[in-house]
Protein backbone atom coordinates (compact mmCIF):
# COMPACT_ATOMS: atom_id res chain seq x y z
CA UNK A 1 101.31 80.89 117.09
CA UNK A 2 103.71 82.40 119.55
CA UNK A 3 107.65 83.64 119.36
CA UNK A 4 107.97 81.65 122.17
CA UNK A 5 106.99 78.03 120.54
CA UNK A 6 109.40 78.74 117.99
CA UNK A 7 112.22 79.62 120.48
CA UNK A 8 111.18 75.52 122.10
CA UNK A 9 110.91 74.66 118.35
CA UNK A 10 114.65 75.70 117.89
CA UNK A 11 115.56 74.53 121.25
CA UNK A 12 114.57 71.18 121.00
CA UNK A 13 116.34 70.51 117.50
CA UNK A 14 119.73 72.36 119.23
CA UNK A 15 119.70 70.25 122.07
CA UNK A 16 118.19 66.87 120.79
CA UNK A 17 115.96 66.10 124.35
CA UNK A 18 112.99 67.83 126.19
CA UNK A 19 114.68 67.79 129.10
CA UNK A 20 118.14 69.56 127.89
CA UNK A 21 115.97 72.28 125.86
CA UNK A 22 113.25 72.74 129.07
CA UNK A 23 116.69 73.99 130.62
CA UNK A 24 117.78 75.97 128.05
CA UNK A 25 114.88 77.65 128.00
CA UNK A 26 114.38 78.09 131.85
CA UNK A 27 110.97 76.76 131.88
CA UNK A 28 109.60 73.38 133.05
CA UNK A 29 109.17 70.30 130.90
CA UNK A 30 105.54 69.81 130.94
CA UNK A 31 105.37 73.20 130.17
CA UNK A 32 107.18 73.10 126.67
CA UNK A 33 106.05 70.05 126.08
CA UNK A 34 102.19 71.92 126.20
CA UNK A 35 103.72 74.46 123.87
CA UNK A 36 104.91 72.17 121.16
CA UNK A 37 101.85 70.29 120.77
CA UNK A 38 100.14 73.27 120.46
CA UNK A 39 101.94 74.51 117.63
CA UNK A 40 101.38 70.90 116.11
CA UNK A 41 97.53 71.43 116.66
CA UNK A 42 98.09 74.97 115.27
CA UNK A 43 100.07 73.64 112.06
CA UNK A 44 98.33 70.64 111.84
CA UNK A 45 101.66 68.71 111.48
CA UNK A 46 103.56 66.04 114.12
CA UNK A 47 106.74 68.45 114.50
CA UNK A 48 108.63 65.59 117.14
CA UNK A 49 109.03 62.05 117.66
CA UNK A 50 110.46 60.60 120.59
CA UNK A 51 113.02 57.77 119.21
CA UNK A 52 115.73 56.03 122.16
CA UNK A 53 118.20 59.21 121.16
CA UNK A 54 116.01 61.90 122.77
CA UNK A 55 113.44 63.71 120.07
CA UNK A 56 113.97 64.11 116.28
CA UNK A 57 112.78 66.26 113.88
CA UNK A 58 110.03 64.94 111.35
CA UNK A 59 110.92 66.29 107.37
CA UNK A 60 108.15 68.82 108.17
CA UNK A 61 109.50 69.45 112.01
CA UNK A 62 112.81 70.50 109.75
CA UNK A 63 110.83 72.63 107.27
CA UNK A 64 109.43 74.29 110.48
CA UNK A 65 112.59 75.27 111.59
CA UNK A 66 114.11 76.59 108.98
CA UNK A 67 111.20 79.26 109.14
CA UNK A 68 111.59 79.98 112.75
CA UNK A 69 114.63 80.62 112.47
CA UNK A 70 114.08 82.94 110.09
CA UNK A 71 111.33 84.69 111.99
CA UNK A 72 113.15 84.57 115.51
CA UNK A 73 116.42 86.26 113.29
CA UNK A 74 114.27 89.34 112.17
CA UNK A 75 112.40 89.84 115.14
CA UNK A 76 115.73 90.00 116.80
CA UNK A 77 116.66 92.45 114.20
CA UNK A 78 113.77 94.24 114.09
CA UNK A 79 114.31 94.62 117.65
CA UNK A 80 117.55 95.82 117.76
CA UNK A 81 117.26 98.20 114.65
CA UNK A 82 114.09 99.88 116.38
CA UNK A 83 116.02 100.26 119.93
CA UNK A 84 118.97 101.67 117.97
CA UNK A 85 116.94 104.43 116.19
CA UNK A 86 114.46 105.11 118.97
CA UNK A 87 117.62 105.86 121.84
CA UNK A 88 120.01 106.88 119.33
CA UNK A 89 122.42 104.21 119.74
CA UNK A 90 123.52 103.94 116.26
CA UNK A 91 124.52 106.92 114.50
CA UNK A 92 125.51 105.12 111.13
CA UNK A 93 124.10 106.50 107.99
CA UNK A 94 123.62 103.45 105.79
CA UNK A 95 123.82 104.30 102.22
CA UNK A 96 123.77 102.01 99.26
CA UNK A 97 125.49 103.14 95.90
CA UNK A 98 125.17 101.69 92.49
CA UNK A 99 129.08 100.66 91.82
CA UNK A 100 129.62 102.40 88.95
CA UNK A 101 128.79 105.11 90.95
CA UNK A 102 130.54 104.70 93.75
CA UNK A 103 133.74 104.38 91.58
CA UNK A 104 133.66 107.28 89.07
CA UNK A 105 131.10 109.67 90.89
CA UNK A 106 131.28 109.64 94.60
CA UNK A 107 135.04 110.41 95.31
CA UNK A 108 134.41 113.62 93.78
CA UNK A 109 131.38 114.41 96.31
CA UNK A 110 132.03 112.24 99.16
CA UNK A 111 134.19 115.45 100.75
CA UNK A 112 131.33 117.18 101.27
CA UNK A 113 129.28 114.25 102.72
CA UNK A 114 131.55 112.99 104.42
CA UNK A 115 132.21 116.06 106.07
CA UNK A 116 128.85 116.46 107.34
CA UNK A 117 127.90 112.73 108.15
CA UNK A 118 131.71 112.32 110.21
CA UNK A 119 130.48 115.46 112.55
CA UNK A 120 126.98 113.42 113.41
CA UNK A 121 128.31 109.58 113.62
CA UNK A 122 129.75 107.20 110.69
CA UNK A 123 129.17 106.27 106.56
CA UNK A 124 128.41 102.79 105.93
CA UNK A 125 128.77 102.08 102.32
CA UNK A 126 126.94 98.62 100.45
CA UNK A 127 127.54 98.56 96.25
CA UNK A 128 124.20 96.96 95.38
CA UNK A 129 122.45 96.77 91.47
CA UNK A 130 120.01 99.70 91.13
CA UNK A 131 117.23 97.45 91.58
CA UNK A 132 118.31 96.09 95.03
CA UNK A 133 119.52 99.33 96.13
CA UNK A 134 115.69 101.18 95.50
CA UNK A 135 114.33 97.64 97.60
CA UNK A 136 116.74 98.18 99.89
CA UNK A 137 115.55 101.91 100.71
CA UNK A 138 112.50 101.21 100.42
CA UNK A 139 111.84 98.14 103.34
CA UNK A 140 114.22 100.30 105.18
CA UNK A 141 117.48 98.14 104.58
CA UNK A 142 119.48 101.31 103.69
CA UNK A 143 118.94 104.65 104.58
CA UNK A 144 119.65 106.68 101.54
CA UNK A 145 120.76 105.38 97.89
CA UNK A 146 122.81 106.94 95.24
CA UNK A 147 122.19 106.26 91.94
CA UNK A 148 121.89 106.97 88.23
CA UNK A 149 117.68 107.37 88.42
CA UNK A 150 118.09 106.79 84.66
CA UNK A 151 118.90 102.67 85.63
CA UNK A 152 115.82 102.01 87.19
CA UNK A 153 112.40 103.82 88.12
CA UNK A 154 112.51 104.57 92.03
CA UNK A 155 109.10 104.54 92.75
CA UNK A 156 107.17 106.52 95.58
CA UNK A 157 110.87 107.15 97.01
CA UNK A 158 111.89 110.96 97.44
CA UNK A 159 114.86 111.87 95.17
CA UNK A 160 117.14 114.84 95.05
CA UNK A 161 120.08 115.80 92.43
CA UNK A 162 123.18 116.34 93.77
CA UNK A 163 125.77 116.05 90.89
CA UNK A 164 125.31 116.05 86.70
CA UNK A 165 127.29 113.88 84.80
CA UNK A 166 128.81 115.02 81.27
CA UNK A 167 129.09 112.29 78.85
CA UNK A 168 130.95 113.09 75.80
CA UNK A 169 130.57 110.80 72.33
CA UNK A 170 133.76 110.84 70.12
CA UNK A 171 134.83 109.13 67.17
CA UNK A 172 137.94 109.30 64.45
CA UNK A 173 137.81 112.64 62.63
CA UNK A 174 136.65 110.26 59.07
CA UNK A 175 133.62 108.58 60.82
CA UNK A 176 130.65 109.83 59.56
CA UNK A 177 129.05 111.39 62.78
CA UNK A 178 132.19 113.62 62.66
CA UNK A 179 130.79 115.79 59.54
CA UNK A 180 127.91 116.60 62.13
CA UNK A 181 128.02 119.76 64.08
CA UNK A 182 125.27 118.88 65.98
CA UNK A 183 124.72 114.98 67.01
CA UNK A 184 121.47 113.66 69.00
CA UNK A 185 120.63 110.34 70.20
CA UNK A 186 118.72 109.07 67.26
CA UNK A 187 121.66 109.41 65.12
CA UNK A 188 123.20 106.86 67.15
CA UNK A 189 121.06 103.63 66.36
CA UNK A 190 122.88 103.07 62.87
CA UNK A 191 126.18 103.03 64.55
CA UNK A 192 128.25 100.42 66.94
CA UNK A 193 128.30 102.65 70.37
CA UNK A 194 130.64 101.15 73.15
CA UNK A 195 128.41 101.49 76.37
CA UNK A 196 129.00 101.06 80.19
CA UNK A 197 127.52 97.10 80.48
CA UNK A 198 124.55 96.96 83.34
């Protein structure tokens, strides 16, 4: 299978003929033609029919190109992401951030990174769960993420602390974790705690 047949795949259902998507395509009509059934011998599906309109799409022709599309969309991405790293195009550092995050931790250190990513290009910022913001580092979707690592396990992905967080229980002065001087989390269980909702 080659990009190519998909680009004629996509080209034919845009344009409705052979003739119209031969043009489009700036190569000959016999010659996509060739193409297309090759990728029908290759799938081992009719993709076309000719009907008095021009050509249609058969139900698996349309299954077809919904993936095509998909695969001509990130090979043009995965073009233009490699181009823009490899010739420095693009100097965006992409950095996902869990929102709760974002809204009580990061104004408080964003000064200094900000500082230091405005002198070398631009911050992107994309709130994502913890779990899509660890998949999104790791297929290379993001380039850093900033998280609480207690919300999900990271993986094989690098990780360094930059800030702690206090956290500080309280209750009225007659609840009974107030006679403690000392309170650790397995006192808590018994009691109703009011927690940040994941």
């Amino acid at each position: 299978m080659e990009m190519h047949q998909l680009r004629y795949l996509e080209a034919v259902a845009k344009c409705g003929s052979i003739m119209a998507a031969s043009a489009s395509c700036h190569v000959t009509q016999p010659a996509l033609s060739v193409q297309l059934k090759k990728l029908e011998e290759e799938l081992g599906v009719k993709l076309l029919v000719r009907s008095a309109r021009g050509v249609v799409l058969t139900p698996a022709g349309e299954r077809a190109l919904v993936t095509a599309r998909r695969v001509l969309r990130d090979v043009a991405g995965l073009r233009a992401d490699t181009k823009a790293r490899s010739y420095r195009t693009s100097s965006t550092l992409r950095v996902s951030i869990q929102p709760y995050v974002a809204t009580e931790i990061l104004p408080r250190v964003l000064t200094d990174m900000e500082e230091e990513a405005m002198a070398k290009g631009r911050l992107e910022f994309r709130e994502r769960t913890p779990a899509r913001l660890v998949e999104s580092v790791a297929n290379g979707g993001s380039d850093l993420g900033v998280l609480d690592t207690s919300s999900v396990p990271i993986g094989e992905l690098c990780m360094e602390e930059f800030v702690r967080v206090p956290y500080a229980l309280f209750c009225h002065r007659d609840h009974p974790l107030a006679q403690r001087s000392r309170i650790r989390l397995m006192h808590l269980p018994a009691h109703p705690v009011i927690l940040f909702d994941y």
